[in-house]
ModelCIF file with pLDDT and N, C-alpha, C, O atoms, coordinates in Angstrom:
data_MODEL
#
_entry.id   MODEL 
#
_entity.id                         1 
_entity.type                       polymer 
_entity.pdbx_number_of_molecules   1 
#
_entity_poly.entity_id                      1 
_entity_poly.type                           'polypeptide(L)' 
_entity_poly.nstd_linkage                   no 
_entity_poly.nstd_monomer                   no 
_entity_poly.pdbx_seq_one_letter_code       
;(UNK)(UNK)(UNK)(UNK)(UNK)(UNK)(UNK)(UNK)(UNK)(UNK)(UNK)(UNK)(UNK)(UNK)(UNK)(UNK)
(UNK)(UNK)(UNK)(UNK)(UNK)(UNK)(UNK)(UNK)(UNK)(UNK)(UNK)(UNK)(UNK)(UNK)(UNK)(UNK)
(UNK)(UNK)(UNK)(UNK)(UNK)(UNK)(UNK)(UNK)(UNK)(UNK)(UNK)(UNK)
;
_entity_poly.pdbx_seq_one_letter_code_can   XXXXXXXXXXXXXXXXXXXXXXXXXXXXXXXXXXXXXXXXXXXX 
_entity_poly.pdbx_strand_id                 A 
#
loop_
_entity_poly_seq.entity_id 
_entity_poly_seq.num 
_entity_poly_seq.mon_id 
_entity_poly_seq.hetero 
1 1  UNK n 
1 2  UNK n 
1 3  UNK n 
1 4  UNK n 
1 5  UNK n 
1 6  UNK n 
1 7  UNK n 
1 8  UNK n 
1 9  UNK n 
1 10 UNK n 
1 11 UNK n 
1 12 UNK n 
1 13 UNK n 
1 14 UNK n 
1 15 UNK n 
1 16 UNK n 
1 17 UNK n 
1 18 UNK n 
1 19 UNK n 
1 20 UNK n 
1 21 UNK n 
1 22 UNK n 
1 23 UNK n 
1 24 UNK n 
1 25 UNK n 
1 26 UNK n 
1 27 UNK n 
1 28 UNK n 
1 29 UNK n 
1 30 UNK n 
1 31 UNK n 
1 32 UNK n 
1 33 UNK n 
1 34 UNK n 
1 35 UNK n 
1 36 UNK n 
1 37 UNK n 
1 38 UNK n 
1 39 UNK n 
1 40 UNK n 
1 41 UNK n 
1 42 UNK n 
1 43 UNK n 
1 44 UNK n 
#
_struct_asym.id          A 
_struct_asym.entity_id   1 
#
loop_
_ma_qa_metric.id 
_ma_qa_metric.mode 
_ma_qa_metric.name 
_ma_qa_metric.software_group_id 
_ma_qa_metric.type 
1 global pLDDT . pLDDT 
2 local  pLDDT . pLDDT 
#
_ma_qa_metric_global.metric_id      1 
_ma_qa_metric_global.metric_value   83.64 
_ma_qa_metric_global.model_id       1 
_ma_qa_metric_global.ordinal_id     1 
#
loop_
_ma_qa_metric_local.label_asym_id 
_ma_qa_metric_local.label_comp_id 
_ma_qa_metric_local.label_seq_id 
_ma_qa_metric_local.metric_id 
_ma_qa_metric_local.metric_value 
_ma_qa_metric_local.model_id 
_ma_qa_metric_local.ordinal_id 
A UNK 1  2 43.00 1 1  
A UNK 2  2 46.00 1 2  
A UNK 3  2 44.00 1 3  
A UNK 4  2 42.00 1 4  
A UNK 5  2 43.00 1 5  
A UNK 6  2 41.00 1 6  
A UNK 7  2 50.00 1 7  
A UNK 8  2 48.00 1 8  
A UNK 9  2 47.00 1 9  
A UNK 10 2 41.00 1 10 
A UNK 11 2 49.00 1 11 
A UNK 12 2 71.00 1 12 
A UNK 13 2 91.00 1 13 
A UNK 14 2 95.00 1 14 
A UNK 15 2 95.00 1 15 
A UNK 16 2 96.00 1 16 
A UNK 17 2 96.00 1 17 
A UNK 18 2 97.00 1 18 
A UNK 19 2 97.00 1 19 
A UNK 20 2 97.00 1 20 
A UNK 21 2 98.00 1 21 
A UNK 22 2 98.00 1 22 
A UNK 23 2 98.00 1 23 
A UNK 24 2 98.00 1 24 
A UNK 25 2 98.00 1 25 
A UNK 26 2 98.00 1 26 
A UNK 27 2 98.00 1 27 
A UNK 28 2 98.00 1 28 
A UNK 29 2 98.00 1 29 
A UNK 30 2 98.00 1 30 
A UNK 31 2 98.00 1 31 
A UNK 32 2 98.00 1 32 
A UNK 33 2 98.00 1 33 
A UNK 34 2 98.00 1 34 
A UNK 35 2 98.00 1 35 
A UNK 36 2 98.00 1 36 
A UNK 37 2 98.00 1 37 
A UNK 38 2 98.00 1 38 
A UNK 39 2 98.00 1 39 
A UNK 40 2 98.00 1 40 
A UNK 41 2 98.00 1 41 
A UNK 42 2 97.00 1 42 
A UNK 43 2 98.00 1 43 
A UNK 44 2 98.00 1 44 
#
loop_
_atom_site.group_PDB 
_atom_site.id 
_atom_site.type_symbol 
_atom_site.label_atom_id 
_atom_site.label_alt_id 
_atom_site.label_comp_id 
_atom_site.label_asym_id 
_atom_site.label_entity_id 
_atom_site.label_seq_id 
_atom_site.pdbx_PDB_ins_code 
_atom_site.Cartn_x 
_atom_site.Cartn_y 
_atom_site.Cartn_z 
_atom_site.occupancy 
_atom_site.B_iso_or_equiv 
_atom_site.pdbx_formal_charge 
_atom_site.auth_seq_id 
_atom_site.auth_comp_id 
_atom_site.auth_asym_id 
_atom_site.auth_atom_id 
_atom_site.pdbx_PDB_model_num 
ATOM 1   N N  . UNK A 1 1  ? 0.914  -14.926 -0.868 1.00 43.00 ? 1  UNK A N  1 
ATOM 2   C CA . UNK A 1 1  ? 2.012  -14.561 -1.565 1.00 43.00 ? 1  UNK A CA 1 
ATOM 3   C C  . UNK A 1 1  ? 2.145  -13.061 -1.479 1.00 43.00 ? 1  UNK A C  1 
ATOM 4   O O  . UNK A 1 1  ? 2.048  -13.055 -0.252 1.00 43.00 ? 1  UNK A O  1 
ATOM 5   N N  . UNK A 1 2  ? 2.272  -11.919 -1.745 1.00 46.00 ? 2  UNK A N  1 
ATOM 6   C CA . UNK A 1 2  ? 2.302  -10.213 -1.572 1.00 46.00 ? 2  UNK A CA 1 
ATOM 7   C C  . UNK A 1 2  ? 1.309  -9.795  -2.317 1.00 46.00 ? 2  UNK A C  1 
ATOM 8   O O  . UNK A 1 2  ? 0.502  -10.620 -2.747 1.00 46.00 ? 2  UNK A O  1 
ATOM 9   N N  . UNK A 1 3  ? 1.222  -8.861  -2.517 1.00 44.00 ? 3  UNK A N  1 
ATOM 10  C CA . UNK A 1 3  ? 0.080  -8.071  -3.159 1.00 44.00 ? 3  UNK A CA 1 
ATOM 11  C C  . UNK A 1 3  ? 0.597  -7.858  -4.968 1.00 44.00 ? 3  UNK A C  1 
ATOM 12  O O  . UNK A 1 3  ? -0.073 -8.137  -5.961 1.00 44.00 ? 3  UNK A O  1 
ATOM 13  N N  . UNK A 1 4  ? 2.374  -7.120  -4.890 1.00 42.00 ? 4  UNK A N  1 
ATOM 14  C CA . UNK A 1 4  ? 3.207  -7.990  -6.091 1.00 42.00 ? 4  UNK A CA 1 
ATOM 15  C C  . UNK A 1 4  ? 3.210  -9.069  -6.551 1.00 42.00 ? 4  UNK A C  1 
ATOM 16  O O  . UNK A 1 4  ? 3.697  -9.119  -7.681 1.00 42.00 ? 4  UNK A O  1 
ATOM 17  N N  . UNK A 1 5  ? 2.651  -10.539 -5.896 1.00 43.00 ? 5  UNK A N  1 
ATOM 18  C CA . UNK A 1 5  ? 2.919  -11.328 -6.529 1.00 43.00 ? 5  UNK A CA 1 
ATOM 19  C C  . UNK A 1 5  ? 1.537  -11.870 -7.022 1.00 43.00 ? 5  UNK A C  1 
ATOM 20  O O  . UNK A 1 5  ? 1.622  -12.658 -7.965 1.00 43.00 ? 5  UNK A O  1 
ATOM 21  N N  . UNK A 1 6  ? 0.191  -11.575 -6.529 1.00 41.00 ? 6  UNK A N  1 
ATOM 22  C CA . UNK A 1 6  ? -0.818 -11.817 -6.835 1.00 41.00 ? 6  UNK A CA 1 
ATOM 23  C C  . UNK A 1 6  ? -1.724 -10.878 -6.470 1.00 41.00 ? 6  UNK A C  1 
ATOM 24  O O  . UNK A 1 6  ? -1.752 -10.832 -5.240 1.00 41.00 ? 6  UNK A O  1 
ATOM 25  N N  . UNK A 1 7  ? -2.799 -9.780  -7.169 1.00 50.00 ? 7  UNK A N  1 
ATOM 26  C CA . UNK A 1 7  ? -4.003 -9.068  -6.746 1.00 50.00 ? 7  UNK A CA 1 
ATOM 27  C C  . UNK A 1 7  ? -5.187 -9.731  -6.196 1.00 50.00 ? 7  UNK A C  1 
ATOM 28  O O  . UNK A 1 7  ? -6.177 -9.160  -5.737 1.00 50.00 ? 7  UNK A O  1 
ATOM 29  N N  . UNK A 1 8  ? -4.882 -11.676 -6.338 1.00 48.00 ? 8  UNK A N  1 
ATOM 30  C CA . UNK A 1 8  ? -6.150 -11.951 -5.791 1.00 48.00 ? 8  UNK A CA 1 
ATOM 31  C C  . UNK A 1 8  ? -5.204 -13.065 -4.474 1.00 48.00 ? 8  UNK A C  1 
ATOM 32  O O  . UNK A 1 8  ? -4.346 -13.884 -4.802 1.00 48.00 ? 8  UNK A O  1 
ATOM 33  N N  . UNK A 1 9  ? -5.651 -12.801 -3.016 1.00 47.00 ? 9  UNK A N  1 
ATOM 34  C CA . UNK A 1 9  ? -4.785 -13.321 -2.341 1.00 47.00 ? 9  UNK A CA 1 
ATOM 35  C C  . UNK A 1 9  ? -6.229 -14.054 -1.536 1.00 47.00 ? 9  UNK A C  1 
ATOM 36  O O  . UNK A 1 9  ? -7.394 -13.658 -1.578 1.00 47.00 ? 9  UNK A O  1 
ATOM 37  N N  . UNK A 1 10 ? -5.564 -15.421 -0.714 1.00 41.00 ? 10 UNK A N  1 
ATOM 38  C CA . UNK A 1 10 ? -6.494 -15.418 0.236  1.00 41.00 ? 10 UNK A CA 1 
ATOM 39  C C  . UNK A 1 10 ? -6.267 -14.359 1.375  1.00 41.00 ? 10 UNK A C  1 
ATOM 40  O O  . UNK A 1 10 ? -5.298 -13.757 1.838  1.00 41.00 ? 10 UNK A O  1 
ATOM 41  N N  . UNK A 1 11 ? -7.842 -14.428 1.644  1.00 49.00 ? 11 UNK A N  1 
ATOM 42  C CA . UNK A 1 11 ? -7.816 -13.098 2.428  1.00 49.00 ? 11 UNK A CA 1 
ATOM 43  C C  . UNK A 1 11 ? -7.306 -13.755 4.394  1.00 49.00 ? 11 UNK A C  1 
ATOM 44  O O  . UNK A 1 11 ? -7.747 -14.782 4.909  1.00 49.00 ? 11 UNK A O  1 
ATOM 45  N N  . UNK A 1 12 ? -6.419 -12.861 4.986  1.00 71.00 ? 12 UNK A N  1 
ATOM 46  C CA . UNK A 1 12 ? -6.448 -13.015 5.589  1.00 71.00 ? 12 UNK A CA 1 
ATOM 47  C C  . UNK A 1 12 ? -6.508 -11.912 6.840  1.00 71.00 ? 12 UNK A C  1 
ATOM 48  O O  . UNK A 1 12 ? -6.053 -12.063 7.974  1.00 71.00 ? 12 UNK A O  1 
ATOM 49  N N  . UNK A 1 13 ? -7.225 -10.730 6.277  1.00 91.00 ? 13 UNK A N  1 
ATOM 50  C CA . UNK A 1 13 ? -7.805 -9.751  6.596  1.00 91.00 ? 13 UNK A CA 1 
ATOM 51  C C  . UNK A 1 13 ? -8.195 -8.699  5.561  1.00 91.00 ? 13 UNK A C  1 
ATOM 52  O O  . UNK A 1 13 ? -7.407 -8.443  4.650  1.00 91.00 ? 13 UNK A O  1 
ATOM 53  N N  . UNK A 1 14 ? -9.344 -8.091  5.652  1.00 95.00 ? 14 UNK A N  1 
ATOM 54  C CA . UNK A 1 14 ? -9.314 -7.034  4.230  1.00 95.00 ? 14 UNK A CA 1 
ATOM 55  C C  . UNK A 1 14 ? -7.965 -5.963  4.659  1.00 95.00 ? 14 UNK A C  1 
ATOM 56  O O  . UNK A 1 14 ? -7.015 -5.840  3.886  1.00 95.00 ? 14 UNK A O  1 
ATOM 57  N N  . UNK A 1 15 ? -8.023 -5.293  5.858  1.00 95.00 ? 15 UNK A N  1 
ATOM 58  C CA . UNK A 1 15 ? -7.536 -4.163  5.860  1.00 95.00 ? 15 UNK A CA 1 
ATOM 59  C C  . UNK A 1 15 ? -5.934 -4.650  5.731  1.00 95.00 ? 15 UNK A C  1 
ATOM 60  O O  . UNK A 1 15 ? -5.124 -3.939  5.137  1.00 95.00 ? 15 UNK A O  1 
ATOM 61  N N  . UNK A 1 16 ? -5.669 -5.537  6.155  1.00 96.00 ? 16 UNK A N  1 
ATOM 62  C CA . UNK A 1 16 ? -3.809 -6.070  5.688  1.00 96.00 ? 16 UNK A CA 1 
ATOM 63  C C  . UNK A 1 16 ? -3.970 -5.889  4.368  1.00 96.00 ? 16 UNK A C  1 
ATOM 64  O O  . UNK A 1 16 ? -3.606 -4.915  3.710  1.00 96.00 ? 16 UNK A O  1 
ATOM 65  N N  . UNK A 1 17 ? -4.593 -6.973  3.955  1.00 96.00 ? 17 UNK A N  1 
ATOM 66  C CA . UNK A 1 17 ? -4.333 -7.242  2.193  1.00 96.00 ? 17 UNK A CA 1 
ATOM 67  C C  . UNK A 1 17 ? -4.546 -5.769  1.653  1.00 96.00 ? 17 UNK A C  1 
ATOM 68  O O  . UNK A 1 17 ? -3.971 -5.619  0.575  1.00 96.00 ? 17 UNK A O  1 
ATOM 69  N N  . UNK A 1 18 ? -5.293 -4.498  2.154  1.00 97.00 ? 18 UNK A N  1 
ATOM 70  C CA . UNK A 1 18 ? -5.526 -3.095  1.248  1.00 97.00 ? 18 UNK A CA 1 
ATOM 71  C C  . UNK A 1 18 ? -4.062 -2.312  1.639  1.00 97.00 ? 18 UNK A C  1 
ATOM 72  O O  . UNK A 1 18 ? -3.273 -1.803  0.842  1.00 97.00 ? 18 UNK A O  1 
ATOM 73  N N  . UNK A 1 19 ? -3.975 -2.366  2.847  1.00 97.00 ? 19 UNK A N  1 
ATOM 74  C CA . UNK A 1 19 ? -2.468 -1.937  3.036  1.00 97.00 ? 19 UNK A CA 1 
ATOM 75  C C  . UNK A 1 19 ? -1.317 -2.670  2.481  1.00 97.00 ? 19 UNK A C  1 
ATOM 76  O O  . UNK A 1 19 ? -0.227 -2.103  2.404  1.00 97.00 ? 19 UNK A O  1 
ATOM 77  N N  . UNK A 1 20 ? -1.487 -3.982  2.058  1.00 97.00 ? 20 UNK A N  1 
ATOM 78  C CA . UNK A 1 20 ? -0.292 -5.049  1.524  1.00 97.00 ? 20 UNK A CA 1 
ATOM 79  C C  . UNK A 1 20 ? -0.152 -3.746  0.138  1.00 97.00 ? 20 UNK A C  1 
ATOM 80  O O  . UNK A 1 20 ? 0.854  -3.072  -0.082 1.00 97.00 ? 20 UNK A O  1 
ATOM 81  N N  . UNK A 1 21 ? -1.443 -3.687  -0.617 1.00 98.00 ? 21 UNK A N  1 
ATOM 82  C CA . UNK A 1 21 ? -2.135 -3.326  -1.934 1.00 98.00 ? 21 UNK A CA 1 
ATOM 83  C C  . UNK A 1 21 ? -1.269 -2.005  -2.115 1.00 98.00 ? 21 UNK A C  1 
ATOM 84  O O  . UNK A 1 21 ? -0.364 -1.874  -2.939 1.00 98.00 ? 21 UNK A O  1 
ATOM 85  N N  . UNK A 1 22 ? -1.671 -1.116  -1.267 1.00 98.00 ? 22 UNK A N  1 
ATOM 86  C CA . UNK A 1 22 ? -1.433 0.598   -1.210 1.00 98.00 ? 22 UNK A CA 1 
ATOM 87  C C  . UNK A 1 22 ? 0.185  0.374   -1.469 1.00 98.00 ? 22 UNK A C  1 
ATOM 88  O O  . UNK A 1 22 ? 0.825  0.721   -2.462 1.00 98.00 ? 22 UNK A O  1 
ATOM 89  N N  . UNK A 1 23 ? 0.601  -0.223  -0.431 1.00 98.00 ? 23 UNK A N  1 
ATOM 90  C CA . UNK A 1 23 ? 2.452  -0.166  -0.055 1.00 98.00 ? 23 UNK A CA 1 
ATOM 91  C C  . UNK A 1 23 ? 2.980  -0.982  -1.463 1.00 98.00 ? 23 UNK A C  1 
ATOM 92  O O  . UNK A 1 23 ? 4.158  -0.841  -1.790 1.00 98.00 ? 23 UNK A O  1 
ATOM 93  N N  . UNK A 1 24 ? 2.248  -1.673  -2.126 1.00 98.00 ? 24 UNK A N  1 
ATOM 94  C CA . UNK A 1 24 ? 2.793  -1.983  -3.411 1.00 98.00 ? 24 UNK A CA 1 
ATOM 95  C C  . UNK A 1 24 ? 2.400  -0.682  -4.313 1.00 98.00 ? 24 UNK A C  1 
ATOM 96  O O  . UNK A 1 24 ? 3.431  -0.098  -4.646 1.00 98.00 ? 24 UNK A O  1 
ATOM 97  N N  . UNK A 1 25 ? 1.397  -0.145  -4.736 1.00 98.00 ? 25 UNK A N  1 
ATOM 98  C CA . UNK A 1 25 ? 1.527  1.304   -5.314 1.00 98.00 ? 25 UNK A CA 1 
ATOM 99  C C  . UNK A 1 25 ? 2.882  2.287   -5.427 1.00 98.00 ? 25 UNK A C  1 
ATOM 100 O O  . UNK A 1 25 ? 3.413  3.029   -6.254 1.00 98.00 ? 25 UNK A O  1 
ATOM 101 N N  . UNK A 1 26 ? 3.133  1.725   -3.815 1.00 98.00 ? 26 UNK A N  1 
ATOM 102 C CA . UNK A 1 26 ? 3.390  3.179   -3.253 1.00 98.00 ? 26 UNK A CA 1 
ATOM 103 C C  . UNK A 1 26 ? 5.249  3.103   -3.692 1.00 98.00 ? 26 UNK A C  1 
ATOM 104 O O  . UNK A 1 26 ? 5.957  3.990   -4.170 1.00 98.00 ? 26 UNK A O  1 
ATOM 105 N N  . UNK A 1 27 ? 5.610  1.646   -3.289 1.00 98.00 ? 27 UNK A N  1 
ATOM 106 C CA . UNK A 1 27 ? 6.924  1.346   -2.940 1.00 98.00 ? 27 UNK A CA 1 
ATOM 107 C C  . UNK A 1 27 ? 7.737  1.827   -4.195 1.00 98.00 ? 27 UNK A C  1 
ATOM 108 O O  . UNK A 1 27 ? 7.586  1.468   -5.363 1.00 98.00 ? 27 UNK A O  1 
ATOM 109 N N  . UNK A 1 28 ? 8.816  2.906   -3.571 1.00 98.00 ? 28 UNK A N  1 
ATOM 110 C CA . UNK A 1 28 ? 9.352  2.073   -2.076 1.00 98.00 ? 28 UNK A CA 1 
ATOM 111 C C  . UNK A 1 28 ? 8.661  3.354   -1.120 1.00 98.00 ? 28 UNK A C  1 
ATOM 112 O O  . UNK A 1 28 ? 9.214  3.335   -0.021 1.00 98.00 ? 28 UNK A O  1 
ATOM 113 N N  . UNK A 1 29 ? 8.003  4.053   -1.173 1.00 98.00 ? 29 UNK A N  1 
ATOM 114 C CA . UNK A 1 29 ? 8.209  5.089   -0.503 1.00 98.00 ? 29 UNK A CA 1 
ATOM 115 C C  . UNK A 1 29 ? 7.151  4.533   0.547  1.00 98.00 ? 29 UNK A C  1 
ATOM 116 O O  . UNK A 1 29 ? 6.139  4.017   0.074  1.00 98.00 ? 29 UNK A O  1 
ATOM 117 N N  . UNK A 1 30 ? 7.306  4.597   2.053  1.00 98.00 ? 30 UNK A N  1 
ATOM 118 C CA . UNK A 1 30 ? 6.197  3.736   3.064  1.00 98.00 ? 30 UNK A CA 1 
ATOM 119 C C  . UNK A 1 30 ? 4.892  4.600   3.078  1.00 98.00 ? 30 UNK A C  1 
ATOM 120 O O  . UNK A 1 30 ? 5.009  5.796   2.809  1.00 98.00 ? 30 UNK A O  1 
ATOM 121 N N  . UNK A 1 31 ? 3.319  3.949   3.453  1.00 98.00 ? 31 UNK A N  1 
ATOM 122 C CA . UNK A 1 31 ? 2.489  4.574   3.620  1.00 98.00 ? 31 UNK A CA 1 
ATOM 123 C C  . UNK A 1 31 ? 2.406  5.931   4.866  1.00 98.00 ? 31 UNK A C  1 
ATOM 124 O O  . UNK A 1 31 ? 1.704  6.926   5.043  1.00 98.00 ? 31 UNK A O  1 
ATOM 125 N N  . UNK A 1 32 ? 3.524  5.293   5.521  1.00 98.00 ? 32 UNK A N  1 
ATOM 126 C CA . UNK A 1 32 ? 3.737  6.138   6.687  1.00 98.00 ? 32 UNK A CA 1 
ATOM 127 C C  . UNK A 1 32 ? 3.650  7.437   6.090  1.00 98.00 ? 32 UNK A C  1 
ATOM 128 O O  . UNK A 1 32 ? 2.735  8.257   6.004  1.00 98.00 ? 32 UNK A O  1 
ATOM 129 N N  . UNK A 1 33 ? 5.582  7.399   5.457  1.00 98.00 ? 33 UNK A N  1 
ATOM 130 C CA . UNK A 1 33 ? 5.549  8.538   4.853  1.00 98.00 ? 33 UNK A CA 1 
ATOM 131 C C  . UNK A 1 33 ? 4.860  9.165   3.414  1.00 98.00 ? 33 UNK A C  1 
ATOM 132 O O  . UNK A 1 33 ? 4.794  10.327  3.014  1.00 98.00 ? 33 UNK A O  1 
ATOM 133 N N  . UNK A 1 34 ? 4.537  8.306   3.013  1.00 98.00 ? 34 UNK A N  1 
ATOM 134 C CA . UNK A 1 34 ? 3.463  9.189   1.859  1.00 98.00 ? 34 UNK A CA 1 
ATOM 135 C C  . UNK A 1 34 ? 2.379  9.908   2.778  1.00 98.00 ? 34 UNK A C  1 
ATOM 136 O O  . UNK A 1 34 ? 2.409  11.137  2.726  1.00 98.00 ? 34 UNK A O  1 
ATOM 137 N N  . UNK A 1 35 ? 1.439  9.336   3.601  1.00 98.00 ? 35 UNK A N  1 
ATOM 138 C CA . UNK A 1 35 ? 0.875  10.283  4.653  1.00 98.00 ? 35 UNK A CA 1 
ATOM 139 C C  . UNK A 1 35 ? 1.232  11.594  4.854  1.00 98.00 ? 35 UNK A C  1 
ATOM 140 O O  . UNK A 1 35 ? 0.821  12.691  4.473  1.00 98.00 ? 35 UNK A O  1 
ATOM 141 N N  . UNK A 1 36 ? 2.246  11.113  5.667  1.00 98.00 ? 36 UNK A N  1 
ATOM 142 C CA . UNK A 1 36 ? 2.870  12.178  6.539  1.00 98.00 ? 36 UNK A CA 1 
ATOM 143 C C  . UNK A 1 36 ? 3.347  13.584  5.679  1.00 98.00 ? 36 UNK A C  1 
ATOM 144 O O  . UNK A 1 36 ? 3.465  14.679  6.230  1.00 98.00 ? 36 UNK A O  1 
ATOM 145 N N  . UNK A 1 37 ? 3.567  13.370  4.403  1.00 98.00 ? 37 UNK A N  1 
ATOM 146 C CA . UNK A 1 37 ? 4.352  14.096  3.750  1.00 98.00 ? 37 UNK A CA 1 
ATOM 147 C C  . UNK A 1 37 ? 3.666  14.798  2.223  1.00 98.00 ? 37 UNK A C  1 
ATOM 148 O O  . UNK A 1 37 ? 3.931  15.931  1.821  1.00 98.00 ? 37 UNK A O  1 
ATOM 149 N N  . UNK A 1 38 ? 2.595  13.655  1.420  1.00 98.00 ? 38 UNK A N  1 
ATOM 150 C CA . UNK A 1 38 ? 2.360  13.950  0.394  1.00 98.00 ? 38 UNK A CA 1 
ATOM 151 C C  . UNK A 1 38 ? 0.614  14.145  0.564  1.00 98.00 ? 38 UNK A C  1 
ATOM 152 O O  . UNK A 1 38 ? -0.080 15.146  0.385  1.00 98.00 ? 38 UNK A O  1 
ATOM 153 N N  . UNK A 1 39 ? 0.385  13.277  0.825  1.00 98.00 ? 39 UNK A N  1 
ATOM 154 C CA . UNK A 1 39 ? -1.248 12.954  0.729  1.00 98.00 ? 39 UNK A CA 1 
ATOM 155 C C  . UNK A 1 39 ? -2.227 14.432  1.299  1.00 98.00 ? 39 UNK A C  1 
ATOM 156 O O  . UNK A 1 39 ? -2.326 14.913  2.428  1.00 98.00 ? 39 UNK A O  1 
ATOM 157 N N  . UNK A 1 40 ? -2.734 14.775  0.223  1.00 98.00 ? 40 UNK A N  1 
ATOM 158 C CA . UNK A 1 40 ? -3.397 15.935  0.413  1.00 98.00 ? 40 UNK A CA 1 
ATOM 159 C C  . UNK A 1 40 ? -2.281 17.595  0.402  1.00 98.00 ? 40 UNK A C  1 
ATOM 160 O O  . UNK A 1 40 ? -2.653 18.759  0.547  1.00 98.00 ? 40 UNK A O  1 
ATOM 161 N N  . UNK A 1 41 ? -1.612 17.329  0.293  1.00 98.00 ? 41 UNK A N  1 
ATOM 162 C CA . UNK A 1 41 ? -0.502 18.367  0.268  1.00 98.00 ? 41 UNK A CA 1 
ATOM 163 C C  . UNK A 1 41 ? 0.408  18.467  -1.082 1.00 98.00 ? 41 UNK A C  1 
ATOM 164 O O  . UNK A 1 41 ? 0.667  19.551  -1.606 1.00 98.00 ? 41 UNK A O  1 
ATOM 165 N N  . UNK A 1 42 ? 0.861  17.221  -1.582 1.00 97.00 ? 42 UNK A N  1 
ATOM 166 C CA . UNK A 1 42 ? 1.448  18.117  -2.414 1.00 97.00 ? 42 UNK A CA 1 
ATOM 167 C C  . UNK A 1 42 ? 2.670  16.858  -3.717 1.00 97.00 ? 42 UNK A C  1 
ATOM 168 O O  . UNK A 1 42 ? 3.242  15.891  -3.215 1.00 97.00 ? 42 UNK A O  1 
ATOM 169 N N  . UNK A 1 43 ? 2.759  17.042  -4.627 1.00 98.00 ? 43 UNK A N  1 
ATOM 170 C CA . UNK A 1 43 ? 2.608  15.472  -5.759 1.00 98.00 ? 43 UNK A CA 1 
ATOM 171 C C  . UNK A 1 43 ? 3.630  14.658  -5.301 1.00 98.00 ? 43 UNK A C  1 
ATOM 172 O O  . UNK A 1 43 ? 4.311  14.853  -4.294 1.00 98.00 ? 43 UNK A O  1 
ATOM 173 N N  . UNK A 1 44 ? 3.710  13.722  -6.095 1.00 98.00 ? 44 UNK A N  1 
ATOM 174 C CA . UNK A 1 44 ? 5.195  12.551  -5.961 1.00 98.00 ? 44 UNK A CA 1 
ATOM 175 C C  . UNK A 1 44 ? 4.981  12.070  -7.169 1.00 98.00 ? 44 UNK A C  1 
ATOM 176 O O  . UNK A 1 44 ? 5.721  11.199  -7.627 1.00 98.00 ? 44 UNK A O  1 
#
């Protein structure tokens, strides 16, 4: 189901389901650009 719709998913990889995880944190803004733009540089 998404990472929104449940924190406990079957796994069908760790590193999908931590990125499913992050991009729900994050949204809407993409991990791409939180990277690219905030992370280690500067707030949101």
């Amino acid at each position: 189901r998404k990472a929104s719709e449940s924190l406990e998913k079957p796994s069908d990889g760790s590193i999908n389901h931590a990125l499913e995880m992050l991009q729900w944190i994050l949204s809407p803004v993409t991990i791409e650009d939180f990277l690219g733009m905030y992370w280690e540089k500067k707030a949101l």
